[in-house]
C-alpha atoms as a PDB file:
ATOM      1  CA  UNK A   1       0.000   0.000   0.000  1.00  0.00           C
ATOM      2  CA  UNK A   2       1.459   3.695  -1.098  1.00  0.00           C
ATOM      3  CA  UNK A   3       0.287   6.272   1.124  1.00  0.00           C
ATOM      4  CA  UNK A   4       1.884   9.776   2.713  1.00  0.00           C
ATOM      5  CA  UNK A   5       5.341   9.296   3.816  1.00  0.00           C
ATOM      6  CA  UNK A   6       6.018   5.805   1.895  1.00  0.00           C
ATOM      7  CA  UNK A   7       9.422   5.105   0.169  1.00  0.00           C
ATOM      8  CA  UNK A   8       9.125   4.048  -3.484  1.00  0.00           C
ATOM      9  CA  UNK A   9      12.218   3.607  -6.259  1.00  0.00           C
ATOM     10  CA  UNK A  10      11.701   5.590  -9.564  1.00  0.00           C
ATOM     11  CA  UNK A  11      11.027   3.389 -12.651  1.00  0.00           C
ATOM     12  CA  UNK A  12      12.685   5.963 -15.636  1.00  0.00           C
ATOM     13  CA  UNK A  13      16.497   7.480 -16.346  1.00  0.00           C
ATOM     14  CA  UNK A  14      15.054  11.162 -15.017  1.00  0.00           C
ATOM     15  CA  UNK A  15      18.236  10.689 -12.313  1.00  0.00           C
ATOM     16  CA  UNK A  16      16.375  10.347  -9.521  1.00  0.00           C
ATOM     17  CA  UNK A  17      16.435   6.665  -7.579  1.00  0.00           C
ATOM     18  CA  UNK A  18      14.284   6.644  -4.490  1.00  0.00           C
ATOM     19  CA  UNK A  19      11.540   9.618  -3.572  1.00  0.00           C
ATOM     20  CA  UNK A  20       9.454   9.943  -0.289  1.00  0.00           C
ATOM     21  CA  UNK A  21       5.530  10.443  -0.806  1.00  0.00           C
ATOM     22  CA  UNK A  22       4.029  13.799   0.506  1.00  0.00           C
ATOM     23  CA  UNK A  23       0.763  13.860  -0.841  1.00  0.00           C
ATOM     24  CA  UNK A  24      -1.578  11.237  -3.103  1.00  0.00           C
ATOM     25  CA  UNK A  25      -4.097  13.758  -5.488  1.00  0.00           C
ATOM     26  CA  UNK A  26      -5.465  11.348  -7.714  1.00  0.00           C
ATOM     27  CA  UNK A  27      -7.359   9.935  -4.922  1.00  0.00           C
ATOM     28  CA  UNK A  28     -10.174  10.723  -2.690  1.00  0.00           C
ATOM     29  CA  UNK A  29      -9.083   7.991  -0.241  1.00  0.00           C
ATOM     30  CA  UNK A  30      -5.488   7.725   1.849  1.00  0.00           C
ATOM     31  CA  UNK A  31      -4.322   4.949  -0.361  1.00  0.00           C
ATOM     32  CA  UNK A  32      -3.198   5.222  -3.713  1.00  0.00           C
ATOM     33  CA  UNK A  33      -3.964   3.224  -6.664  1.00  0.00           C
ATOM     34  CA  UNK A  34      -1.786   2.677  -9.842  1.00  0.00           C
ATOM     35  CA  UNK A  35      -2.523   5.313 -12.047  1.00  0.00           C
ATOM     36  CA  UNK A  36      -3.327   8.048  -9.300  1.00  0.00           C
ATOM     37  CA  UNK A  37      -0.904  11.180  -9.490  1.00  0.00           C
ATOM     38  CA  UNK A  38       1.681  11.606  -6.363  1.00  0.00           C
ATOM     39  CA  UNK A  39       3.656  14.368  -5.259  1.00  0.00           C
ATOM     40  CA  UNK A  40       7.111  13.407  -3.788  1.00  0.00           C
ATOM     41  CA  UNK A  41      10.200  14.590  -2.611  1.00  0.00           C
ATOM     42  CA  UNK A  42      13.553  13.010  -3.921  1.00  0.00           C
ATOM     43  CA  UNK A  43      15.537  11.455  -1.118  1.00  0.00           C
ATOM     44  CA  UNK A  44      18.450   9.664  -3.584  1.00  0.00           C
ATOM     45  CA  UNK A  45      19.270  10.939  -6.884  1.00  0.00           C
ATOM     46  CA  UNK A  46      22.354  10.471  -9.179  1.00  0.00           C
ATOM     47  CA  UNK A  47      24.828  13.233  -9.807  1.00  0.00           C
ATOM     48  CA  UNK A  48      24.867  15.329 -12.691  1.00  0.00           C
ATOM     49  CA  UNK A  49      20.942  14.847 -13.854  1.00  0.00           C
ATOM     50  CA  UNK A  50      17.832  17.110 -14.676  1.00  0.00           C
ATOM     51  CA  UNK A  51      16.470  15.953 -10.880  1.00  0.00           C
ATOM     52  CA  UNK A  52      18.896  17.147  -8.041  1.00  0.00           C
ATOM     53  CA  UNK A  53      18.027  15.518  -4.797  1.00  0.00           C
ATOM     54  CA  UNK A  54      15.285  17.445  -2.390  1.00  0.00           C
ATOM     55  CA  UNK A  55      13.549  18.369  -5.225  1.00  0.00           C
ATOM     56  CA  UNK A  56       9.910  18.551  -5.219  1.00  0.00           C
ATOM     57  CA  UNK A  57       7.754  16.436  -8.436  1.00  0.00           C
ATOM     58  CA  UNK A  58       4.782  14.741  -9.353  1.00  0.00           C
ATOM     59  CA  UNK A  59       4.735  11.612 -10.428  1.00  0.00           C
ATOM     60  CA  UNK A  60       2.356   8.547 -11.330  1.00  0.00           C
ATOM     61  CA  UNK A  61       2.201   5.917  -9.767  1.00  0.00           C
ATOM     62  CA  UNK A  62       2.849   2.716 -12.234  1.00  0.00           C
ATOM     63  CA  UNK A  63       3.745  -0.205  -9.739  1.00  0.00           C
ATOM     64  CA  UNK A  64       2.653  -0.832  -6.136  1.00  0.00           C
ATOM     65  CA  UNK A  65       2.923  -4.126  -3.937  1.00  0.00           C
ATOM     66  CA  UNK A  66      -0.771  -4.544  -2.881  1.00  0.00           C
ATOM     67  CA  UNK A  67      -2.393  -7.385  -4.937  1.00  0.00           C
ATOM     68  CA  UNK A  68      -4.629  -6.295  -7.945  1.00  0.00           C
ATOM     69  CA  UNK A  69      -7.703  -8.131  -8.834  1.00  0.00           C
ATOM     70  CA  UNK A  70      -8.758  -8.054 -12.700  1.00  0.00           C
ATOM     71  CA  UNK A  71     -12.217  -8.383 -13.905  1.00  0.00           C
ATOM     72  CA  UNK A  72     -11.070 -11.768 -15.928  1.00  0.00           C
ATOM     73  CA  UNK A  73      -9.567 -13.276 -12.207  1.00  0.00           C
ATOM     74  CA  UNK A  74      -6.329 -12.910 -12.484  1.00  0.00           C
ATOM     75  CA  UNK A  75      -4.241 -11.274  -9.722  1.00  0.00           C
ATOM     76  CA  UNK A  76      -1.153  -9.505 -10.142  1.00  0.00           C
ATOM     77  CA  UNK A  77       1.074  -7.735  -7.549  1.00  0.00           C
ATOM     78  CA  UNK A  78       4.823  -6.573  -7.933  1.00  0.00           C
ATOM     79  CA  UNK A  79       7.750  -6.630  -5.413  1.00  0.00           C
ATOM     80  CA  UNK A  80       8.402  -3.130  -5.051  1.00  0.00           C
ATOM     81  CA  UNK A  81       6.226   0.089  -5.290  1.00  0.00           C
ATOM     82  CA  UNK A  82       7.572   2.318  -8.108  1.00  0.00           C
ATOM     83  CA  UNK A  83       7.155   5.569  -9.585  1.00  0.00           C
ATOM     84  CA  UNK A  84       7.661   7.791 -13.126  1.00  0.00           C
ATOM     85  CA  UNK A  85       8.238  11.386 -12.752  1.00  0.00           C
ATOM     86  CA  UNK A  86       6.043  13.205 -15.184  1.00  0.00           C
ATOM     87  CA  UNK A  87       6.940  16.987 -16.643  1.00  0.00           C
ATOM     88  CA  UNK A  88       4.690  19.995 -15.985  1.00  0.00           C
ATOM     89  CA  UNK A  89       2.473  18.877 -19.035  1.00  0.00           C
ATOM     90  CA  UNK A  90       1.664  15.747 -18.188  1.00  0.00           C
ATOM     91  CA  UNK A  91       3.881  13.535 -20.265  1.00  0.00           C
ATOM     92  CA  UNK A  92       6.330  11.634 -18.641  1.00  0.00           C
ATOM     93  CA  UNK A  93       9.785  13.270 -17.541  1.00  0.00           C
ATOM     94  CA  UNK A  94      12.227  10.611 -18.627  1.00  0.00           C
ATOM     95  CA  UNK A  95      12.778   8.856 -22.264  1.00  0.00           C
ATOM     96  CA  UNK A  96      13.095   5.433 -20.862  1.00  0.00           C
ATOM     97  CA  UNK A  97      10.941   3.156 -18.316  1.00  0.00           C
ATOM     98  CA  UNK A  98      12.721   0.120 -16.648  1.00  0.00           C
ATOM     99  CA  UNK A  99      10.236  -2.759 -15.946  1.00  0.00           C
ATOM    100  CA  UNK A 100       7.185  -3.489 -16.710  1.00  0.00           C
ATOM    101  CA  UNK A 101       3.649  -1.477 -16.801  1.00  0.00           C
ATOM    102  CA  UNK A 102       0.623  -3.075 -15.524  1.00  0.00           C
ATOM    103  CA  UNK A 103      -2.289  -3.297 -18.479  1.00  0.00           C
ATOM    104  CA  UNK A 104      -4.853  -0.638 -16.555  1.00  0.00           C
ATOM    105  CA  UNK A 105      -2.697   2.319 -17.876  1.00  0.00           C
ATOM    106  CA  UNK A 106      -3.955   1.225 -20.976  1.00  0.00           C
ATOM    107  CA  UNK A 107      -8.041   2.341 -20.045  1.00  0.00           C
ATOM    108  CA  UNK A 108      -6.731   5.369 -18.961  1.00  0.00           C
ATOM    109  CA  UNK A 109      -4.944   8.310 -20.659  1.00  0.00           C
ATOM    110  CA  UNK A 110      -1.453   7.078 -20.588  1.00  0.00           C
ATOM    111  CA  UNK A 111      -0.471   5.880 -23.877  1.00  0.00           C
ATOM    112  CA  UNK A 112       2.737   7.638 -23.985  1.00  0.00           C
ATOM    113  CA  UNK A 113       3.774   5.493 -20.771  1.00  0.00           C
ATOM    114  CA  UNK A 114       2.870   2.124 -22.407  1.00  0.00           C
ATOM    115  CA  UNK A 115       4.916   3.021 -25.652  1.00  0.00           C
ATOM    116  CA  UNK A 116       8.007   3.757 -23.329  1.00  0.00           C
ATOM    117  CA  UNK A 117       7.867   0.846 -20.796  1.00  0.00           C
ATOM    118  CA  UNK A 118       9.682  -2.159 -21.986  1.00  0.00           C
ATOM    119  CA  UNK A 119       6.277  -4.712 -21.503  1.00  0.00           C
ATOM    120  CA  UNK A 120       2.807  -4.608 -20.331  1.00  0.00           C
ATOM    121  CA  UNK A 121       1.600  -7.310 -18.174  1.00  0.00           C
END
């Protein structure tokens, strides 16, 4: 489960590695869902990037470790709750995604994501 103050690793090559959650907006409930929006402070972040460490971003939320029930049956959960920092119009900060992307970004309005990550599951 992601909520305020939760540690997650950042899924692109923006520079950053791990950021801190300080606020979920893409939900109405204190748990967020994959897909919701976050806004995150960067705790670890390699030298010499675009994304300097204590920055402040926004970010979706593309992998978390609670289990996730599809309408066919099948249930799906990753190992570590991940992150991809997005720019200030939406799209996604980075040119690359590491890992995969789970198939309900597809419903939703991020087809630029899918095209970047290197699978959907």
């Amino acid at each position: 489960m992601v909520s305020v103050g939760t540690k997650l690793f950042v899924s692109d090559n923006s520079g950053a590695l791990v950021v801190k959650c300080i606020k979920i907006l893409g939900s109405t409930k204190k748990i967020a869902k994959i897909g919701d929006i976050l806004v995150f402070a960067v705790k670890k972040a390699r030298a010499y990037r675009k994304i300097k460490k204590h920055d402040v971003r926004k970010g979706y939320l593309i992998r978390h470790r609670q289990r996730i029930v599809r309408k066919t049956g099948v249930i799906i959960y990753f190992f570590i709750n991940a992150v991809i920092i997005m720019d200030m119009r939406g799209g996604p900060q980075a040119s690359r995604i590491f890992g995969v992307a789970p198939q309900e970004f597809r419903g939703k309005r991020f087809l630029k994501l899918i095209t970047l990550a290197h699978s959907v599951i």
